[in-house]
PDB file of N, CA and C in Angstrom:
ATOM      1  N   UNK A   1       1.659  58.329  -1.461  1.00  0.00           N
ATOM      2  CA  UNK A   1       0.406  58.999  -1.171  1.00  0.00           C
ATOM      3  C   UNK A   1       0.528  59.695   0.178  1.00  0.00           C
ATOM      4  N   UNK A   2      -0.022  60.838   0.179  1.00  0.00           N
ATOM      5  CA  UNK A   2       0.059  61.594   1.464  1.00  0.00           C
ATOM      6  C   UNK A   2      -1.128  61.570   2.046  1.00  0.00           C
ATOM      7  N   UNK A   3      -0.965  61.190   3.341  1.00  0.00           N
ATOM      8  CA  UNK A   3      -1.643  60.995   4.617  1.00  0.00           C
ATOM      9  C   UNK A   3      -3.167  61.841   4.694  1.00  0.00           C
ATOM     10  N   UNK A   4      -3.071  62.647   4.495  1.00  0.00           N
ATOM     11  CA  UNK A   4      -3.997  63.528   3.816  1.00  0.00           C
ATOM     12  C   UNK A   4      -5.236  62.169   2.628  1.00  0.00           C
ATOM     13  N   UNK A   5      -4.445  62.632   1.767  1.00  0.00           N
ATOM     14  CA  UNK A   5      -5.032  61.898   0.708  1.00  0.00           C
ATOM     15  C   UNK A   5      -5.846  60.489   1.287  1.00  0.00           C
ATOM     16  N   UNK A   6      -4.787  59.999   2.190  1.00  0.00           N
ATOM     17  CA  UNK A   6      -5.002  58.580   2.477  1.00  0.00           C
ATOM     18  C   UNK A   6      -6.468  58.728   3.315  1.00  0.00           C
ATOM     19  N   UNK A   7      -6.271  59.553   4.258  1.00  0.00           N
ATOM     20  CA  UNK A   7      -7.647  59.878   5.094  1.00  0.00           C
ATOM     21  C   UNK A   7      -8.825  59.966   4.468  1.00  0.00           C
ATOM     22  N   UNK A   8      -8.749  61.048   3.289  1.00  0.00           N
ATOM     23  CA  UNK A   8      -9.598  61.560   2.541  1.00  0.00           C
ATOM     24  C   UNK A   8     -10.385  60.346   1.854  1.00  0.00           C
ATOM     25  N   UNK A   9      -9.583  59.286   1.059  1.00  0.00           N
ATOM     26  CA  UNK A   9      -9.520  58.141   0.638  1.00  0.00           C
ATOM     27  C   UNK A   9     -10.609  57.240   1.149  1.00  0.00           C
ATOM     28  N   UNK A  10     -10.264  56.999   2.762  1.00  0.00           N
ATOM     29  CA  UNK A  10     -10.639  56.273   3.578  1.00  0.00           C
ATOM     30  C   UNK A  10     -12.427  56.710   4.153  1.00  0.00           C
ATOM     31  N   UNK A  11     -12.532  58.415   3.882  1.00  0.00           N
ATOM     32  CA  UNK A  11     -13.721  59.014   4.977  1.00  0.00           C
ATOM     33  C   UNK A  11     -14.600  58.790   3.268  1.00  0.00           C
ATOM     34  N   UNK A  12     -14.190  58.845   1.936  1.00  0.00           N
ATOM     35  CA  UNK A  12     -15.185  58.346   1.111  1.00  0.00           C
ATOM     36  C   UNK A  12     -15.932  56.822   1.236  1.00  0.00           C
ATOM     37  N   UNK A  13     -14.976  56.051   1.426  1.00  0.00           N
ATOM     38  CA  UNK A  13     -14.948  54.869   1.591  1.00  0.00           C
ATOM     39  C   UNK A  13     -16.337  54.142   2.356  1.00  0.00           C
ATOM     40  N   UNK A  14     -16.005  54.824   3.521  1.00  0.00           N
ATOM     41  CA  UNK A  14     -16.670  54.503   5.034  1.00  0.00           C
ATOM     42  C   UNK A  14     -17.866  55.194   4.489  1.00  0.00           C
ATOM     43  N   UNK A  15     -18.405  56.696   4.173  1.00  0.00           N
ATOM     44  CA  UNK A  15     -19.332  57.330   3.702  1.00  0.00           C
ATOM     45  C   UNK A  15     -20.327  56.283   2.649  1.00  0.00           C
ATOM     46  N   UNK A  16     -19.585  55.784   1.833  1.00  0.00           N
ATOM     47  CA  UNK A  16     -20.238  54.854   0.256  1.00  0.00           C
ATOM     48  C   UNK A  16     -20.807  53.576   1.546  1.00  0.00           C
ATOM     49  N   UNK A  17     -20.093  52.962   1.947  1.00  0.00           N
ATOM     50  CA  UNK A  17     -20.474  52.071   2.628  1.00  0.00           C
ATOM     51  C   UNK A  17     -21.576  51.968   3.621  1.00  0.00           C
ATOM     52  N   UNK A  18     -21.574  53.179   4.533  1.00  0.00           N
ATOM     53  CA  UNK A  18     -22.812  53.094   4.901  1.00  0.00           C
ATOM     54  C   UNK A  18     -24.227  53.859   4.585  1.00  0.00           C
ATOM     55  N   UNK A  19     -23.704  54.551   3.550  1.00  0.00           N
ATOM     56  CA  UNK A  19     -24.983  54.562   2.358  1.00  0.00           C
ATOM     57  C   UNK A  19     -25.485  53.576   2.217  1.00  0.00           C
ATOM     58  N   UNK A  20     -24.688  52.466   1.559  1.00  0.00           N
ATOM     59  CA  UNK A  20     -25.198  51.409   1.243  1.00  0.00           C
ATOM     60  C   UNK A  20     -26.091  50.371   2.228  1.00  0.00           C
ATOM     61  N   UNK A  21     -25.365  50.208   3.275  1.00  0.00           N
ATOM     62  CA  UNK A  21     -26.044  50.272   4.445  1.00  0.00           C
ATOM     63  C   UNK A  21     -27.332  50.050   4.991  1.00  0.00           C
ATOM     64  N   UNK A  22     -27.581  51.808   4.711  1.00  0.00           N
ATOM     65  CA  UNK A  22     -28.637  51.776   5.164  1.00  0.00           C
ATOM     66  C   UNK A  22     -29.639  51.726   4.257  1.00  0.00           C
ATOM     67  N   UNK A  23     -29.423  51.492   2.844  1.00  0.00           N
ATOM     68  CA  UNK A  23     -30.061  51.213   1.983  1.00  0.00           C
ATOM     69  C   UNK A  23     -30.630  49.950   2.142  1.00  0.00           C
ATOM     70  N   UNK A  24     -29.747  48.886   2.618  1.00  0.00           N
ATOM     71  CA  UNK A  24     -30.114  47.646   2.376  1.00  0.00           C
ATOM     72  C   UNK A  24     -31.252  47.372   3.084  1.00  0.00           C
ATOM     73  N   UNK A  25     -31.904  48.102   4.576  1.00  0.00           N
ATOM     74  CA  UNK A  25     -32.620  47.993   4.865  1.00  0.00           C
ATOM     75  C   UNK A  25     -33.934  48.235   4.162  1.00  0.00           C
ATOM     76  N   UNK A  26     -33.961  49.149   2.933  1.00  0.00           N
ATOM     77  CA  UNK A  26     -35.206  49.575   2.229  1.00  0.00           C
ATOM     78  C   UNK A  26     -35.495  48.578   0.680  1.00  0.00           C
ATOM     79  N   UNK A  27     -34.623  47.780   1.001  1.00  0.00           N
ATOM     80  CA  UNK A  27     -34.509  47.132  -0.434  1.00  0.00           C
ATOM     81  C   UNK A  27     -35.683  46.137   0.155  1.00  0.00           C
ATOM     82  N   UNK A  28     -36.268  45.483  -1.308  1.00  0.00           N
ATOM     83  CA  UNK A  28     -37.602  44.849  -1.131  1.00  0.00           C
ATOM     84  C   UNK A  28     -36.722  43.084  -0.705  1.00  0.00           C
ATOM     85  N   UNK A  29     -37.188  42.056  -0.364  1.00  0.00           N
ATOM     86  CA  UNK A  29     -36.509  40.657  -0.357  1.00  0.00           C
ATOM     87  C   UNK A  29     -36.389  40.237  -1.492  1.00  0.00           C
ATOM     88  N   UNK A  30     -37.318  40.410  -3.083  1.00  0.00           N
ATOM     89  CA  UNK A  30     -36.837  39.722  -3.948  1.00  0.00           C
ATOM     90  C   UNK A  30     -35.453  40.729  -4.142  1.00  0.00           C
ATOM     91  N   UNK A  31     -34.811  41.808  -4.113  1.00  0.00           N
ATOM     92  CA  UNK A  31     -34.090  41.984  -4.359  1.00  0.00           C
ATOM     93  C   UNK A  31     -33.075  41.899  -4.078  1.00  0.00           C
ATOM     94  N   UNK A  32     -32.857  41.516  -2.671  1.00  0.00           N
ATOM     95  CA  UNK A  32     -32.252  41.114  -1.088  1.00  0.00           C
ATOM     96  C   UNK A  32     -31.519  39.292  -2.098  1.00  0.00           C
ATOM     97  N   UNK A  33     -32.714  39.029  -2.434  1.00  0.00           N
ATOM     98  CA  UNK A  33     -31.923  37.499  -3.088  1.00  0.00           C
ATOM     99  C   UNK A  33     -31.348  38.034  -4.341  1.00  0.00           C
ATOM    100  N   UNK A  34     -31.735  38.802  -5.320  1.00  0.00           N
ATOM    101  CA  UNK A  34     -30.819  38.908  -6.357  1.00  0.00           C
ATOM    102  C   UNK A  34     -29.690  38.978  -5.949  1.00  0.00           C
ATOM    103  N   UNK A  35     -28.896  40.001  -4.569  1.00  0.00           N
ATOM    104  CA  UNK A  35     -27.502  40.380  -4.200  1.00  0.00           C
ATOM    105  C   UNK A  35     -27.059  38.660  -3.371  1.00  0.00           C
ATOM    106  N   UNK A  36     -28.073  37.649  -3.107  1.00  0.00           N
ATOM    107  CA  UNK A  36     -27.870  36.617  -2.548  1.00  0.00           C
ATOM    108  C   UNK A  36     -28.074  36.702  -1.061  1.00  0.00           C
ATOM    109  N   UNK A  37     -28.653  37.739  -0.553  1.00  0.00           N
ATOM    110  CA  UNK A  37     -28.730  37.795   0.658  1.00  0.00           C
ATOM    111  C   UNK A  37     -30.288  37.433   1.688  1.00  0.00           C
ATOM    112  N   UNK A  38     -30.084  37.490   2.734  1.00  0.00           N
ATOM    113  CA  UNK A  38     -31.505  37.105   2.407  1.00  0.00           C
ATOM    114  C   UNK A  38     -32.190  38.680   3.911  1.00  0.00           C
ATOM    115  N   UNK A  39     -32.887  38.595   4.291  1.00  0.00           N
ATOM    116  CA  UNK A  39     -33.633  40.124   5.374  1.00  0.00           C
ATOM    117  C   UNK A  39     -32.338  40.140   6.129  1.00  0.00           C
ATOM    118  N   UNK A  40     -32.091  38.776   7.425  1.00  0.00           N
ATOM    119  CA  UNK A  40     -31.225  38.851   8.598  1.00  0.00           C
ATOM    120  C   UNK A  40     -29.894  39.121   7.990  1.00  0.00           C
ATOM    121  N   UNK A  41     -29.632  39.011   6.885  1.00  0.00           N
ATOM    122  CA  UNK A  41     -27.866  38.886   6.844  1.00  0.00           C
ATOM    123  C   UNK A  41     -27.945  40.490   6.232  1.00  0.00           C
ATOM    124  N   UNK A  42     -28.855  41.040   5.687  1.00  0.00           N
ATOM    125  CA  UNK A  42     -28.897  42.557   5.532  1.00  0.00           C
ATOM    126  C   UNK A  42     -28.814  43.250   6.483  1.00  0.00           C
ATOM    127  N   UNK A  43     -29.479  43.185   7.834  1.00  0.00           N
ATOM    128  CA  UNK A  43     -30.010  43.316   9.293  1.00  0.00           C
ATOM    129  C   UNK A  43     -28.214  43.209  10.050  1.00  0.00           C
ATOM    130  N   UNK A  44     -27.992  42.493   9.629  1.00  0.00           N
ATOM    131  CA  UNK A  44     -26.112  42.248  10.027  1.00  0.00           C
ATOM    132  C   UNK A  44     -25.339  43.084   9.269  1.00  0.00           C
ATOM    133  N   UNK A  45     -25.078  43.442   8.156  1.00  0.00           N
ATOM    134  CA  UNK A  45     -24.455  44.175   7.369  1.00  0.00           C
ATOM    135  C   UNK A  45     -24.760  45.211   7.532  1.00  0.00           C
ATOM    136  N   UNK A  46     -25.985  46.240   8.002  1.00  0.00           N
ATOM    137  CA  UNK A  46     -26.614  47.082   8.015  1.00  0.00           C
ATOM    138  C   UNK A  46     -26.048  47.778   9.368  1.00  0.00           C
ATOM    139  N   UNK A  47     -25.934  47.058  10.158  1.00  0.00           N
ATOM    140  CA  UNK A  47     -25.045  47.191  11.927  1.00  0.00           C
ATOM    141  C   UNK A  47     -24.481  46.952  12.471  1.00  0.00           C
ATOM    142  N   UNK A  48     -23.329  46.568  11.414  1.00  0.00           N
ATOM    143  CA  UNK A  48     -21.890  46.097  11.759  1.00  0.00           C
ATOM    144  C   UNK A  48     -21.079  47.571  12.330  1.00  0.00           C
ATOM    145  N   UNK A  49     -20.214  47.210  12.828  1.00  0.00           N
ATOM    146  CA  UNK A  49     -19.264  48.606  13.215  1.00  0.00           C
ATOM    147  C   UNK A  49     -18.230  49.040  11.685  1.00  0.00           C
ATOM    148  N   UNK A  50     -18.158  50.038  11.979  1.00  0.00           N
ATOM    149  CA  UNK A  50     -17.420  50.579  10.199  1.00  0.00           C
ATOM    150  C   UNK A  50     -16.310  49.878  10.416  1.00  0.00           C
ATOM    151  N   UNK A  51     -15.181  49.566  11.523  1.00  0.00           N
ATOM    152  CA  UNK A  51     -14.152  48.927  11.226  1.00  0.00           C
ATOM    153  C   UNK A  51     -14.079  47.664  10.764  1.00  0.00           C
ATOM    154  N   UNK A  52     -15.277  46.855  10.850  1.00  0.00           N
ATOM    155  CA  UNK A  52     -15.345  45.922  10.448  1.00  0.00           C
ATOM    156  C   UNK A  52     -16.036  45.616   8.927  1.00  0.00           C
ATOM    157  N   UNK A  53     -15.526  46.711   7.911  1.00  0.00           N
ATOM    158  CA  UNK A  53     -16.590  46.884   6.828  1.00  0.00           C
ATOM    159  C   UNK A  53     -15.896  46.360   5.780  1.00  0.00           C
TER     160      UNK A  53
END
């Protein structure tokens, strides 16, 4: 795979992720427990640094 690719790869990646993100903040709590999570651990996931994703 070329380096290129690999980047490209990587900037979708990071993009999907903090979509998700910042989604989690708008999600209601019963739904927050369907994924098993509960407000604070969304609140953590939500503002983590991307390298740590």
């Amino acid at each position: 795979m070329h380096m290129t690719n690999t980047l490209r790869l990587w900037r979708e990646r990071w993009t999907e992720r903090r979509i998700f993100a910042r989604e989690l903040g708008t999600l209601p709590d019963e739904t927050l427990r369907d994924f098993g999570m509960t407000r604070e651990s969304a609140y953590e996931q939500s503002h983590r640094p991307f390298w740590r994703a």
